[in-house]
Protein backbone atom coordinates (compact mmCIF):
# COMPACT_ATOMS: atom_id res chain seq x y z
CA UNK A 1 0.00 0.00 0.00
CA UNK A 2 0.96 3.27 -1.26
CA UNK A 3 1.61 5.58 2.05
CA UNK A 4 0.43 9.56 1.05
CA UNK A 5 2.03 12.91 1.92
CA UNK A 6 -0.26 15.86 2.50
CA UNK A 7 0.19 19.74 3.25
CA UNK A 8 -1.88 21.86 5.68
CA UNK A 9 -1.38 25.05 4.73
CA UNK A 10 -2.56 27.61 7.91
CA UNK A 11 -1.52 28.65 11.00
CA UNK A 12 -4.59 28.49 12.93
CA UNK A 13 -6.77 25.77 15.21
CA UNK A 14 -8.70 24.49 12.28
CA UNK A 15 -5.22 23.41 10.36
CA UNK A 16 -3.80 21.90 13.50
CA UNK A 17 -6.99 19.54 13.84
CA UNK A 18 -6.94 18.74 10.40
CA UNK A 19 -3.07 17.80 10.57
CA UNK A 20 -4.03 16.16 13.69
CA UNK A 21 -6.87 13.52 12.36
CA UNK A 22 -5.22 13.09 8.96
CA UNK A 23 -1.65 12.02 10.63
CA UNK A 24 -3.94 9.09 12.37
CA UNK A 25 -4.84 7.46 9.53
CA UNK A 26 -2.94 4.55 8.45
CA UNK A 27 -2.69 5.74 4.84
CA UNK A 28 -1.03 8.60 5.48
CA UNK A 29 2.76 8.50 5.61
CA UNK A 30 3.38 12.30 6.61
CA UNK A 31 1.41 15.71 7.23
CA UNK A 32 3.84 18.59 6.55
CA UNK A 33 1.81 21.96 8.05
CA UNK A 34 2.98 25.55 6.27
CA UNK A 35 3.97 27.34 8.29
CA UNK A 36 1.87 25.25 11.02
CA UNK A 37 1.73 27.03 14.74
CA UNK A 38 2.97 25.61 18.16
CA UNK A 39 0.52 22.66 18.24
CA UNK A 40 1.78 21.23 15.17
CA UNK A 41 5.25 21.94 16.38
CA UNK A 42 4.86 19.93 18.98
CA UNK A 43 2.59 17.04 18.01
CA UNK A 44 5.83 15.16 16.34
CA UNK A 45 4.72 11.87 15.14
CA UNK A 46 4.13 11.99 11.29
CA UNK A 47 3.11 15.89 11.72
CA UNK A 48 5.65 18.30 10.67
CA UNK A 49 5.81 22.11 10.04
CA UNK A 50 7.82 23.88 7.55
CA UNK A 51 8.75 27.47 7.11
CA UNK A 52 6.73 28.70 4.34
CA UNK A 53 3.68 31.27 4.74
CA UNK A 54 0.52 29.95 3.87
CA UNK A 55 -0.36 32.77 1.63
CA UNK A 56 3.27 31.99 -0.41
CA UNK A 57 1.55 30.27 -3.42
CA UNK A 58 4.90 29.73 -4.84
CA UNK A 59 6.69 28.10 -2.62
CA UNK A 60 4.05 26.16 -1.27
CA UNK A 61 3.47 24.53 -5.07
CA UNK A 62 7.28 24.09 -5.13
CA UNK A 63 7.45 22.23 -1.78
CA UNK A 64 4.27 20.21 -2.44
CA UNK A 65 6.33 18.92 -6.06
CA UNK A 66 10.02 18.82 -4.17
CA UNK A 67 8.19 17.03 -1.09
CA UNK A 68 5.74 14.59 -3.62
CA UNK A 69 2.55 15.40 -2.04
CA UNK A 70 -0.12 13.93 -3.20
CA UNK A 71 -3.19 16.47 -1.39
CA UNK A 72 -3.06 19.51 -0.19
CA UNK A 73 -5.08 21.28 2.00
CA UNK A 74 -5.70 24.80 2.59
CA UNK A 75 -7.46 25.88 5.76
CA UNK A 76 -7.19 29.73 5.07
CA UNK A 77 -9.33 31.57 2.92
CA UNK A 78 -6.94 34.33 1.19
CA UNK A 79 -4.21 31.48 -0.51
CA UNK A 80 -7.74 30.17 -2.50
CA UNK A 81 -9.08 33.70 -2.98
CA UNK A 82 -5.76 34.65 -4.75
CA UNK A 83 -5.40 31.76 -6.67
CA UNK A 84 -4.21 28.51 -4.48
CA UNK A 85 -6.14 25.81 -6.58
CA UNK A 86 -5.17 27.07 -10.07
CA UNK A 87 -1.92 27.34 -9.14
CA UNK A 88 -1.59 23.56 -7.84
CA UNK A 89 -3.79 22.41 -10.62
CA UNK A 90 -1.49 23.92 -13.09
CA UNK A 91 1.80 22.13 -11.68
């Protein structure tokens, strides 16, 4: 079985909880969180944040390719108003 890797994108409660009950399934290999918050920090495991804003459309599509993830979630509103879903849909 095929294990996947999925970004959070977010900072807030509703990303950490998301991160949280993905990273318990047993399908699910890794849950990187951009840039994630102090929760995620901490909850270790297969949860992990990295340093990229959640609103940086760029580099998130760039980590999601460099990182292969295969779903990505975005818990803020802005990153889809400006764009978020074309731009992954497009890589």
């Amino acid at each position: 079985m095929n294990l996947t890797r999925i970004l959070v994108a977010g900072t807030g409660g509703r990303e950490h909880a998301l991160a949280w009950k993905l990273a318990q399934s047993p399908r699910v290999a890794q849950v990187l969180v951009a840039p994630g918050n102090g929760g995620t920090a901490l909850a270790g495991g297969k949860i992990g944040n990295v340093p990229i804003a959640a609103d940086d459309i760029a580099m998130l599509v760039r980590l999601a390719k460099d990182e292969n993830i295969e779903l990505v979630v975005v818990g803020p509103e802005a990153p889809l108003a400006a764009g978020a879903v074309d731009a992954f849909r497009a890589s």
